[in-house]
Protein backbone atom coordinates (compact mmCIF):
# COMPACT_ATOMS: atom_id res chain seq x y z
CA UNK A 1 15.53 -50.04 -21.16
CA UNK A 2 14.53 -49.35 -24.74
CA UNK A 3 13.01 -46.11 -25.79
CA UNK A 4 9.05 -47.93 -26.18
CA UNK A 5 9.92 -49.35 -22.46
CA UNK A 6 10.83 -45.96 -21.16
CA UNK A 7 7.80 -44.26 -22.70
CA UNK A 8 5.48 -46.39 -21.59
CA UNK A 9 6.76 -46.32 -18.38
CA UNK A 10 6.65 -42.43 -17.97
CA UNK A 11 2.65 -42.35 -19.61
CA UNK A 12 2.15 -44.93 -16.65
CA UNK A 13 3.97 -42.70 -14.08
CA UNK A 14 1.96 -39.60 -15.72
CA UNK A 15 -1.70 -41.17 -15.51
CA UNK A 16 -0.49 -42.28 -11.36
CA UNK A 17 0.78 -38.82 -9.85
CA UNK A 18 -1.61 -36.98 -12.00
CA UNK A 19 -1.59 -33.46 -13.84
CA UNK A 20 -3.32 -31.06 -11.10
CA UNK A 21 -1.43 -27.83 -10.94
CA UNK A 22 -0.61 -26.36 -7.67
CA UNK A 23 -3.12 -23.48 -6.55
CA UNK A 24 -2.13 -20.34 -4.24
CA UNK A 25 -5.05 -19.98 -1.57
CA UNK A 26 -4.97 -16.70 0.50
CA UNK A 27 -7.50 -16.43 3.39
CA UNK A 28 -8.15 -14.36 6.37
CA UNK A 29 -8.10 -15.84 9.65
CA UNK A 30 -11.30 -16.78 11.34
CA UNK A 31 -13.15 -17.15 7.81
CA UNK A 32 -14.39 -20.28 5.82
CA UNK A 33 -11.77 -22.01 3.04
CA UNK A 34 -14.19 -24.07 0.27
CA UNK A 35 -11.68 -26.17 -1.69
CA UNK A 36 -13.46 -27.34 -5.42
CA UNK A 37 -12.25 -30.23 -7.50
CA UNK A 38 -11.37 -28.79 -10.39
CA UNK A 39 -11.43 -31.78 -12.94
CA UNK A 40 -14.18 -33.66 -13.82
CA UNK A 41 -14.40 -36.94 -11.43
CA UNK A 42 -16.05 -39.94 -12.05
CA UNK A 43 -15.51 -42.48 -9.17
CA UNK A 44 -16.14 -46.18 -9.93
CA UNK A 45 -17.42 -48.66 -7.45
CA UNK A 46 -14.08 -49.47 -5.94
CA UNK A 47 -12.99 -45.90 -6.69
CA UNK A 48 -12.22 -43.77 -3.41
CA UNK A 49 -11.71 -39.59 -3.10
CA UNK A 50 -9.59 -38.55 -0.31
CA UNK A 51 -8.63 -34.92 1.03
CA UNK A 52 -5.40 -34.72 2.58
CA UNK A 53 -2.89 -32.03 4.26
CA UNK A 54 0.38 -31.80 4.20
CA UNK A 55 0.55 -35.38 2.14
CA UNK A 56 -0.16 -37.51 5.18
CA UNK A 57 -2.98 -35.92 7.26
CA UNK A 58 -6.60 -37.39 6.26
CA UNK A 59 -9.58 -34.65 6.02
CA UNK A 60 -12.25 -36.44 4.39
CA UNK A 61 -12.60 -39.34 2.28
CA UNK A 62 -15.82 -40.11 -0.36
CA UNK A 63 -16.90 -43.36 -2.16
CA UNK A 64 -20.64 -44.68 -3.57
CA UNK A 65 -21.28 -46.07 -0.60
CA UNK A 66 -19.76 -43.65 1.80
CA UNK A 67 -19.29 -40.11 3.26
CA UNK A 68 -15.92 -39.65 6.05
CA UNK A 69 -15.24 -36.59 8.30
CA UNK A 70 -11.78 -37.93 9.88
CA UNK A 71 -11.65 -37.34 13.83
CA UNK A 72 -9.29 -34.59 13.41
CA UNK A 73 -11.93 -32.28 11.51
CA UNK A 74 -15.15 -33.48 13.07
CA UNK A 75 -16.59 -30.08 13.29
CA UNK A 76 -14.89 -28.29 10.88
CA UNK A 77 -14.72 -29.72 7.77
CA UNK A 78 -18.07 -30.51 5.26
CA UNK A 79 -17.24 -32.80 2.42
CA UNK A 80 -19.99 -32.38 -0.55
CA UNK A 81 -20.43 -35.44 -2.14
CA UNK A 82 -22.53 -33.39 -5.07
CA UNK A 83 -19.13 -32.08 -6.06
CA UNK A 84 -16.38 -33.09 -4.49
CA UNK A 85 -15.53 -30.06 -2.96
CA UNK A 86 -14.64 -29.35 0.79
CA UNK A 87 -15.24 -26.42 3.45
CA UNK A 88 -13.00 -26.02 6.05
CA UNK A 89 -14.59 -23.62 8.47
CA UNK A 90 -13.17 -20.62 10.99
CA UNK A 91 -9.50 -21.40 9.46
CA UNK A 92 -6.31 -20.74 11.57
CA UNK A 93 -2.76 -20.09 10.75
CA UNK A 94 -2.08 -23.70 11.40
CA UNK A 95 -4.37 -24.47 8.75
CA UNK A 96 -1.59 -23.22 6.32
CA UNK A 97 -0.32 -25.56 3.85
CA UNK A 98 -0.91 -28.21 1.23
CA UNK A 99 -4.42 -29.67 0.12
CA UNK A 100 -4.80 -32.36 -2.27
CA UNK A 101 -7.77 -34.19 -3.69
CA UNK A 102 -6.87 -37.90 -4.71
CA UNK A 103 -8.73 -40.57 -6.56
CA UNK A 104 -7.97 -44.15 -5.45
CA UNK A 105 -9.16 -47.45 -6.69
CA UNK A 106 -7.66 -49.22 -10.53
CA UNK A 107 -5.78 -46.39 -10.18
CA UNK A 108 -4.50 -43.65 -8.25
CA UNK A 109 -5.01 -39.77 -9.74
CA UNK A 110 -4.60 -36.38 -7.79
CA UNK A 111 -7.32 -34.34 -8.67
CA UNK A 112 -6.86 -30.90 -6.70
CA UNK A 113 -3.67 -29.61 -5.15
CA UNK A 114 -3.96 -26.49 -3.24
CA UNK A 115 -0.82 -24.32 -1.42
CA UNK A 116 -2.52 -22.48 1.36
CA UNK A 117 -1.59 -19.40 3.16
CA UNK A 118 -3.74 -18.13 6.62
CA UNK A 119 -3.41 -14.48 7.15
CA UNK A 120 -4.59 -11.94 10.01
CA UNK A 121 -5.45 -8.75 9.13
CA UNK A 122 -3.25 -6.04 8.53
CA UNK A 123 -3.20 -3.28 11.83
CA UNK A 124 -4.81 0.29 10.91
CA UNK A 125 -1.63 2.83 9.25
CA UNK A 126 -1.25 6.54 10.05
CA UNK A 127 -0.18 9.54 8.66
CA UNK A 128 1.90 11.89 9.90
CA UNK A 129 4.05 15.25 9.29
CA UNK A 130 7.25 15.00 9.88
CA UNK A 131 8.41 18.46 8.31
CA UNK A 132 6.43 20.74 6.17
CA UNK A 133 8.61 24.12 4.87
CA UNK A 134 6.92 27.41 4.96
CA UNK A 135 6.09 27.52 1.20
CA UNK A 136 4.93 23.87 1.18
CA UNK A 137 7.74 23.20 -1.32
CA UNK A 138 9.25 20.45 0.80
CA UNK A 139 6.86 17.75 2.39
CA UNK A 140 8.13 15.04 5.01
CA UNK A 141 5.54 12.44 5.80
CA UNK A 142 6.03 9.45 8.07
CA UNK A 143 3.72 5.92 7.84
CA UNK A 144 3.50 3.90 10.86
CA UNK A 145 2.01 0.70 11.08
CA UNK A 146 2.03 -1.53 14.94
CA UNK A 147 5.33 -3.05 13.68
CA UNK A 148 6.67 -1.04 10.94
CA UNK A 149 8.04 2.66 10.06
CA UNK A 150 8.72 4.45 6.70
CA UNK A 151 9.47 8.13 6.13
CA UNK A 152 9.28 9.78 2.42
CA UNK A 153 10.27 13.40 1.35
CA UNK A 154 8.30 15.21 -1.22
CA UNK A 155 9.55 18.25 -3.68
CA UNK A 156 6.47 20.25 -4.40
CA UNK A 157 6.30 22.89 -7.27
CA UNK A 158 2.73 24.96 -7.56
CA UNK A 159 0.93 22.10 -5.82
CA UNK A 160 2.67 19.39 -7.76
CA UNK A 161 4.41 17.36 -6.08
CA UNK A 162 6.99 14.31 -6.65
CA UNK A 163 8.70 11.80 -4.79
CA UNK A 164 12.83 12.78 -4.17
CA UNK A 165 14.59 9.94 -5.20
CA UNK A 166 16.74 7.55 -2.58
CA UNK A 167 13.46 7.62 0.11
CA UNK A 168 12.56 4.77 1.22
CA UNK A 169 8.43 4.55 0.52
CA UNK A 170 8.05 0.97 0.56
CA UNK A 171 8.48 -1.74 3.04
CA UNK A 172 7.81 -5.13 2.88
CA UNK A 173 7.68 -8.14 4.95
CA UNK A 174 6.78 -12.06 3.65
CA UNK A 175 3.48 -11.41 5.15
CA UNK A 176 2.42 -7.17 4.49
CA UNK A 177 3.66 -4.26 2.37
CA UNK A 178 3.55 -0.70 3.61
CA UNK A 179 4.14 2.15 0.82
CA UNK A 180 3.81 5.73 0.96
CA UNK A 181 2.54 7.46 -2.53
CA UNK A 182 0.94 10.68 -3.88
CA UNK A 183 -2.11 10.63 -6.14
CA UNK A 184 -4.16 14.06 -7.11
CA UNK A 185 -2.56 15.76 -4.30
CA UNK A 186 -3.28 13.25 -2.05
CA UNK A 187 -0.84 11.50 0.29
CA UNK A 188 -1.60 8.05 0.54
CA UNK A 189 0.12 5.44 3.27
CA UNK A 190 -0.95 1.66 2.40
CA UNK A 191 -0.71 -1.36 4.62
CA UNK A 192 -1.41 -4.20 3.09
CA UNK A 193 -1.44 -7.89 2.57
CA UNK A 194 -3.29 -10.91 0.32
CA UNK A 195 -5.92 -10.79 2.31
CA UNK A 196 -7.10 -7.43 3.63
CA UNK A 197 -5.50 -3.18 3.58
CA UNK A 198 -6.19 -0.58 5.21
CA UNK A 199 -5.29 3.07 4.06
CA UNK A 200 -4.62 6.66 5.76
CA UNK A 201 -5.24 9.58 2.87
CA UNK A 202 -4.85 13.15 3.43
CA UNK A 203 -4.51 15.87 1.27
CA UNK A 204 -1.21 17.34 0.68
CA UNK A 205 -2.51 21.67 1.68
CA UNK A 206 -4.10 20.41 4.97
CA UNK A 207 -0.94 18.57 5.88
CA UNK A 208 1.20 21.70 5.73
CA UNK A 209 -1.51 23.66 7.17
CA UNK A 210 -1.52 21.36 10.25
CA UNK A 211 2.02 21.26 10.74
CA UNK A 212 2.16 25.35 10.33
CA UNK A 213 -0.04 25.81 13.13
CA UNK A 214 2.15 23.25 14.85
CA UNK A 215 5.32 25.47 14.98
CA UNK A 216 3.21 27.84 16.92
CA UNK A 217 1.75 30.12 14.28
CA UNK A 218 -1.91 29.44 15.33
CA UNK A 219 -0.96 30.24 19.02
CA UNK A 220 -1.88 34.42 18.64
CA UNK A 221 -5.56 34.04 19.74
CA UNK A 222 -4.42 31.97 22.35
CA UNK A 223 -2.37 34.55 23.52
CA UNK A 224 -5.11 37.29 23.35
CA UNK A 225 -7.23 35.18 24.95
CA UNK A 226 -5.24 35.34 28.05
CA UNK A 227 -3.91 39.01 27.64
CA UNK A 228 -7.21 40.57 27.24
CA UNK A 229 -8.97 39.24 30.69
CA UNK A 230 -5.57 40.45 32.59
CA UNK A 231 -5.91 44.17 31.05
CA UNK A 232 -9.84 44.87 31.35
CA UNK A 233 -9.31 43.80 35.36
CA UNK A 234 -6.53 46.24 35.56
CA UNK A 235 -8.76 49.03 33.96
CA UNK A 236 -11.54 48.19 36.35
CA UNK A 237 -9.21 48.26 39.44
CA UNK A 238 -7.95 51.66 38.47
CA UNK A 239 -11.21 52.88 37.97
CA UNK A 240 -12.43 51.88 41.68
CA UNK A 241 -9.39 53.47 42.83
């Protein structure tokens, strides 16, 4: 094959497969997914649009004369014929995957090409003191998630503090991250993924204070409280006697 041959035949290969870039899609569970054509279609009269998953599984499928919601998605999928675009509704993690637009007819053109990624919501973090010293100058905090633990160690020098090196403060799995930082004397645990976070913040004094009166340093009044009754009924017996 000459070079003319061989260029001709790669334009031709070109203007079949198409030039649509590959789009990341991150969406919560349980919510609507609209999927746009992003180039600018004009179907002929023998010209047909077709949404597919995973390269094999029909969606919906457009023409002049024509408007298909394949069995599969009867329910849950709207095809707009004003644009091309299509809603998938109350999306699932098995929803996860590719979506392509293609043009059929003279010739065949992909015109949207979506990866797509279904995630639940990240579970609530918390905060907690692991070890506080009595000058506040070394800070142990602790970020627990429903599936997940990290613990970090802070050096604190009049109220500034900074992470000690070789802590672990971030953890992260293919679907959330957890991380433990400081900001304006804040402590800050994050759990987190593409699609929603949720955050536990609490400033750096009240987590020392909490975990002084943890060690039994706020127990005096309880003490009292229990010591005084016992001696004003032993003053009133000895009086009656």
């Amino acid at each position: 094959m000459g070079p003319t041959a061989l260029f001709v035949s790669l334009l031709l290969l070109c203007e079949t497969q198409g030039t649509s870039a590959v789009t990341p899609v991150f969406v919560q569970t349980g919510h609507d997914l609209l999927l746009d054509v992003e180039k600018l279609v004009d179907l002929g009269e023998s010209d047909l649009l077709t949404w597919r998953f995973n390269g094999s599984k029909n969606i919906a499928r457009y023409s002049d004369t024509s408007k298909t919601i394949f069995r599969s998605y009867s329910g849950r999928a709207e095809y707009f014929a004003q644009n091309l675009s299509l809603l998938l509704k109350n999306v699932q993690e098995d929803d996860s995957g590719d979506y392509r637009a293609e043009v059929s007819g003279a010739r065949r053109i992909d015109v949207a090409e979506y990866k797509v990624t279904v995630q639940d919501p990240v579970s609530p973090v918390k905060l907690t003191v692991k070890h506080c010293s009595t000058d506040s100058s070394n800070l142990t905090v602790t970020c627990s998630t429903l599936d997940s633990l990290i613990s970090s160690t802070f050096t604190c020098v009049n109220q500034t503090c900074s992470h000690e090196r070789g802590e672990l403060s971030e953890f992260t799995t293919s679907a959330a991250s957890l991380r433990v930082y400081l900001e304006n004397g804040f402590v800050i645990c994050n759990h987190s993924n593409q699609v929603s976070w949720k955050k536990d913040v609490k400033r750096i004094e009240d987590l020392c204070k909490k975990s002084d009166d943890s060690t039994g340093h706020g127990n005096n009044n309880d003490v009292t409280a229990i010591v005084v009754p016992i001696v004003v009924s032993i003053i009133i017996v000895l009086h009656i006697l």
